[in-house]
N, C-alpha and C. Protein backbone atom coordinates (compact mmCIF):
# COMPACT_ATOMS: atom_id res chain seq x y z
N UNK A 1 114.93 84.72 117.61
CA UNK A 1 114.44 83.40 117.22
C UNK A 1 115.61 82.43 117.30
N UNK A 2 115.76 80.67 117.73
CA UNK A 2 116.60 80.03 118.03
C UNK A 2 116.73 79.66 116.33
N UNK A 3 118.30 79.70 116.30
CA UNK A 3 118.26 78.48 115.41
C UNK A 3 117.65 77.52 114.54
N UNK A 4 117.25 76.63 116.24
CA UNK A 4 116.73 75.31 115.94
C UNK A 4 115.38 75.75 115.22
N UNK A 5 114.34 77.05 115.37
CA UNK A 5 113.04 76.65 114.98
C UNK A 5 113.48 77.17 113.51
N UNK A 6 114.14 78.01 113.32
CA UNK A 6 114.82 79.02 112.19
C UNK A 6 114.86 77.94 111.09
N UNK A 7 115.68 76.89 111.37
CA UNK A 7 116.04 75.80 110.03
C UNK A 7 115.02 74.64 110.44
N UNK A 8 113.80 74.28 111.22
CA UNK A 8 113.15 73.28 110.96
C UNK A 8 112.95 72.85 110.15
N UNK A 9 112.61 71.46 109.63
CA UNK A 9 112.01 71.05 108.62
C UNK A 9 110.75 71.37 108.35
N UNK A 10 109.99 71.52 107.11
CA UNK A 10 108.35 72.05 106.71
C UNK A 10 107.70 70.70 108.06
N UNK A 11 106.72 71.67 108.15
CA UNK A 11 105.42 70.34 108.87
C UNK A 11 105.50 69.11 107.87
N UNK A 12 105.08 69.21 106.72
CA UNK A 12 104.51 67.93 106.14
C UNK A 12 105.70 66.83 105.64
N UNK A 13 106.56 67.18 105.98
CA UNK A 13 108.16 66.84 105.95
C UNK A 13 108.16 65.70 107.43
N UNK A 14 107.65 66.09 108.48
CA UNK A 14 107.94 65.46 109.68
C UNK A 14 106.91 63.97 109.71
N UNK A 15 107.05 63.21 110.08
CA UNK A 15 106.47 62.41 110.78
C UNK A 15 105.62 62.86 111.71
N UNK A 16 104.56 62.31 112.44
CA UNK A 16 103.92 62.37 113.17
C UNK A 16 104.09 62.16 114.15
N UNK A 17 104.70 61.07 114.75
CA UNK A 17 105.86 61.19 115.92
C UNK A 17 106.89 62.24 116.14
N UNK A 18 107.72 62.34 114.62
CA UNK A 18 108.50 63.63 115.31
C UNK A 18 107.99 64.81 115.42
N UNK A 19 106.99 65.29 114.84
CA UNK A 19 105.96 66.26 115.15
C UNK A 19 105.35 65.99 116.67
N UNK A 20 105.39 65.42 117.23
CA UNK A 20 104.81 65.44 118.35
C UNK A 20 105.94 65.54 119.55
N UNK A 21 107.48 65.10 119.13
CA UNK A 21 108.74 65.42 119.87
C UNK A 21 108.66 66.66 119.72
N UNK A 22 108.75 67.07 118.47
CA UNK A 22 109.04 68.44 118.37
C UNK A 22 108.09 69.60 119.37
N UNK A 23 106.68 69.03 119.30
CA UNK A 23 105.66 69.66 119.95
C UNK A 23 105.90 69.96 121.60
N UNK A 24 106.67 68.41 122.02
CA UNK A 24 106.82 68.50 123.15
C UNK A 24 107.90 69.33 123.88
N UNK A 25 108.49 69.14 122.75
CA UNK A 25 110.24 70.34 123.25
C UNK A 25 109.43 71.53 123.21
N UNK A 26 108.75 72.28 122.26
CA UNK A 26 108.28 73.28 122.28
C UNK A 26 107.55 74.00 123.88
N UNK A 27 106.47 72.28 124.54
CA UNK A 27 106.05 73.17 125.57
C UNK A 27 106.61 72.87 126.67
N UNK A 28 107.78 71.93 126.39
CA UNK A 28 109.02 72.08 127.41
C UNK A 28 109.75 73.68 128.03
N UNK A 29 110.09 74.15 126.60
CA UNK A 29 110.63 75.14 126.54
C UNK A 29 109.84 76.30 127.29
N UNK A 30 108.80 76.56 126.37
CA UNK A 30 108.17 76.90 127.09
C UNK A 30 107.03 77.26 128.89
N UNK A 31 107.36 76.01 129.26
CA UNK A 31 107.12 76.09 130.65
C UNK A 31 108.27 76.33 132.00
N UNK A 32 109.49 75.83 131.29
CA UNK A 32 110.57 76.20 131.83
C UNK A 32 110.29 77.56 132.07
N UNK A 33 110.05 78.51 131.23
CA UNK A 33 110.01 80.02 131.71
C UNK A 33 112.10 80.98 131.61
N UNK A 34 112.40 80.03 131.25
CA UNK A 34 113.83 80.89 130.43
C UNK A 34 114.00 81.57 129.21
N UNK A 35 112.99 81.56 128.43
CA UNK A 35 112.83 82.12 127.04
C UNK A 35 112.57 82.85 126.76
N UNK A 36 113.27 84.15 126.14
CA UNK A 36 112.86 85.62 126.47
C UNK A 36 111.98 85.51 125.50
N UNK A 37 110.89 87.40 126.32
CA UNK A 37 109.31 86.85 125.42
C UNK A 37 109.74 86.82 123.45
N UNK A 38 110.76 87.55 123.45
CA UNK A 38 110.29 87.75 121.62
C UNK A 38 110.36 85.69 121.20
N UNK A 39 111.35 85.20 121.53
CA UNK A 39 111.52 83.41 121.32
C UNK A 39 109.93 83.11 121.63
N UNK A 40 109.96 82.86 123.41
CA UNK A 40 108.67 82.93 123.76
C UNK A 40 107.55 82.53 122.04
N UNK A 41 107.32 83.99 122.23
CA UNK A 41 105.98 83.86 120.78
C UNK A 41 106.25 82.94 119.52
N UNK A 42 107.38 83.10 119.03
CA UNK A 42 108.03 82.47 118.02
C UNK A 42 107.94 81.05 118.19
N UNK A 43 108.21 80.59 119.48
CA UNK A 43 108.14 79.07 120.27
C UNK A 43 106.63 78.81 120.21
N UNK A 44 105.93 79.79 120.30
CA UNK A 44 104.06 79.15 120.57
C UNK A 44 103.55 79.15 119.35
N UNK A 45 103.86 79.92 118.25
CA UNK A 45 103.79 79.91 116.97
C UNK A 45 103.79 78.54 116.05
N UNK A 46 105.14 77.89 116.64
CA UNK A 46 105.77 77.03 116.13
C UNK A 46 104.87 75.92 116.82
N UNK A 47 104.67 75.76 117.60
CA UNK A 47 103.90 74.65 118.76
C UNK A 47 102.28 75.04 118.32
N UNK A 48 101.89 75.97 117.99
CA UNK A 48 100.75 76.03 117.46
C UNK A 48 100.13 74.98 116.28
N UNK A 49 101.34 75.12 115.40
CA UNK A 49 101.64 74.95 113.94
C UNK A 49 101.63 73.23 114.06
N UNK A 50 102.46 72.86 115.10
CA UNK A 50 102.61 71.50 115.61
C UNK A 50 101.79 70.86 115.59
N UNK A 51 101.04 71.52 116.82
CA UNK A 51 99.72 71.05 116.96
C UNK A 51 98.53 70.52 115.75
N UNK A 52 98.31 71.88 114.53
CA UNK A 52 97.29 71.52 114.18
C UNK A 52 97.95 70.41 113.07
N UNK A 53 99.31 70.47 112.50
CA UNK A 53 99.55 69.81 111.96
C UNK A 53 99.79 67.90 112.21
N UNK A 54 99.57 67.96 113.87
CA UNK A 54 99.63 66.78 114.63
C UNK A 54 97.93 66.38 114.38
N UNK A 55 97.14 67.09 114.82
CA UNK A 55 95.41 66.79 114.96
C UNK A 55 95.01 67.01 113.31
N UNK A 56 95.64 67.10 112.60
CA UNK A 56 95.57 67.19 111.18
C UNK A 56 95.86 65.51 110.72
N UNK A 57 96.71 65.18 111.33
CA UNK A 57 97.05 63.43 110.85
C UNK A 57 96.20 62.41 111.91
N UNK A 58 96.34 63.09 112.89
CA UNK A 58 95.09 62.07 113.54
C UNK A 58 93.73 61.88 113.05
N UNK A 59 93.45 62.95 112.71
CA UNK A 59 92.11 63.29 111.80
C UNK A 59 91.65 62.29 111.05
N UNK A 60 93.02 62.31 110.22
CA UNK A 60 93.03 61.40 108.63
C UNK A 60 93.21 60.23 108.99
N UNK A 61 93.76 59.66 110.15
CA UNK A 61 94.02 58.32 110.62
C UNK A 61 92.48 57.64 111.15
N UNK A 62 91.91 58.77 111.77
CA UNK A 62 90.31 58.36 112.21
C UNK A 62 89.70 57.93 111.05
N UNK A 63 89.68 59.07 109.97
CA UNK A 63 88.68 58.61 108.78
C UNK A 63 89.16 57.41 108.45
N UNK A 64 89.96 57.07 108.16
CA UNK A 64 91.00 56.03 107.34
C UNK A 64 90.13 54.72 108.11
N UNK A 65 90.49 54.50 109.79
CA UNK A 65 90.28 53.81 110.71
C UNK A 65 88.79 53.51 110.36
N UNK A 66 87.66 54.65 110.35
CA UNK A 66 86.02 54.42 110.20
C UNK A 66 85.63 53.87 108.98
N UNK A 67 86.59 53.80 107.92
CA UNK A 67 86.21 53.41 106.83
C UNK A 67 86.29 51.96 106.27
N UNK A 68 86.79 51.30 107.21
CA UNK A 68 86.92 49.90 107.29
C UNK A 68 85.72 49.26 107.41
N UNK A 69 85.59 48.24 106.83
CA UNK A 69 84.21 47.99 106.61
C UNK A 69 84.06 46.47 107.36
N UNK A 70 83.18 46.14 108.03
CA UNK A 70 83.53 45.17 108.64
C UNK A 70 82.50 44.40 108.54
N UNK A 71 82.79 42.98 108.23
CA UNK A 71 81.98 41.77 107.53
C UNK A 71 81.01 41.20 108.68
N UNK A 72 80.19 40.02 108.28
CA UNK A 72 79.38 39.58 109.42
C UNK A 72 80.15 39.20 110.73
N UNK A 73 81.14 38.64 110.35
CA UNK A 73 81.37 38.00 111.54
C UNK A 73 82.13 38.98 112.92
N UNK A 74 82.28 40.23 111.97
CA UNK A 74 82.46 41.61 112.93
C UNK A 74 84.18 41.73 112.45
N UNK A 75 85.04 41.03 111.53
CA UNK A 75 86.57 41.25 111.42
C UNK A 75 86.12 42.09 109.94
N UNK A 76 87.45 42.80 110.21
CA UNK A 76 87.42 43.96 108.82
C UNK A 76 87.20 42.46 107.38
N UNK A 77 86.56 43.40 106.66
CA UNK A 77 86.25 42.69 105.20
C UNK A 77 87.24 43.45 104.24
N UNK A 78 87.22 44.49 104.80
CA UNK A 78 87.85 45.54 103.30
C UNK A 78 88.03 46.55 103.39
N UNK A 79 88.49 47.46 102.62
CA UNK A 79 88.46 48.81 102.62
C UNK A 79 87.90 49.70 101.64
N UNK A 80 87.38 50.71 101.77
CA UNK A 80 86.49 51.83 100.55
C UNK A 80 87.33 53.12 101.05
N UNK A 81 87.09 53.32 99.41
CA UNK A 81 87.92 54.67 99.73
C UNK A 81 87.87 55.65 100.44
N UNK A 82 88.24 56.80 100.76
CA UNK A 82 88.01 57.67 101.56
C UNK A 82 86.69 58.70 100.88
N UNK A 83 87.00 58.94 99.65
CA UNK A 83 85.65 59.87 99.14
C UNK A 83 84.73 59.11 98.45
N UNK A 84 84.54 57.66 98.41
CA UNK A 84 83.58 57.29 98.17
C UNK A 84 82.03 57.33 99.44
N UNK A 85 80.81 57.85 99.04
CA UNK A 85 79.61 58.08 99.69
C UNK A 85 79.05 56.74 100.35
């Protein structure tokens, strides 16, 4: 295992941007094809993890985004909470 994935920071620690650098080095690395297999897995693991933790904030950015409520004239009016029905 490298290092670098060894001392990462937790997912929920990263930004969403750098979660998505990070994601990308991952299938950098990975397509290069220099990474012996045990890294290899450890690297897709990690890029897995990326991932859902990347489509995990987009998620919440959609709801966030749909929940805007928008007045007659069609410009946002306001906002409601997320668990309100």
């Amino acid at each position: 295992m490298s290092q670098e994935i060894a001392t990462s920071p937790e997912l929920s620690s990263l930004s969403f941007e750098d979660a998505l650098r990070a994601l990308e080095d991952v299938v950098r690395r990975l397509e290069g094809g220099e990474v012996p297999l045990d890294e290899s897995i450890t690297l897709y693991e990690r890029g897995e993890s990326l991932r859902k933790a990347c489509q995990a904030r987009l998620d919440s950015a959609q709801a966030r985004i749909e929940r805007i409520v928008a007045g007659p004239d069609g410009a946002p009016a306001g906002l409601r909470p997320l668990d309100e029905q």
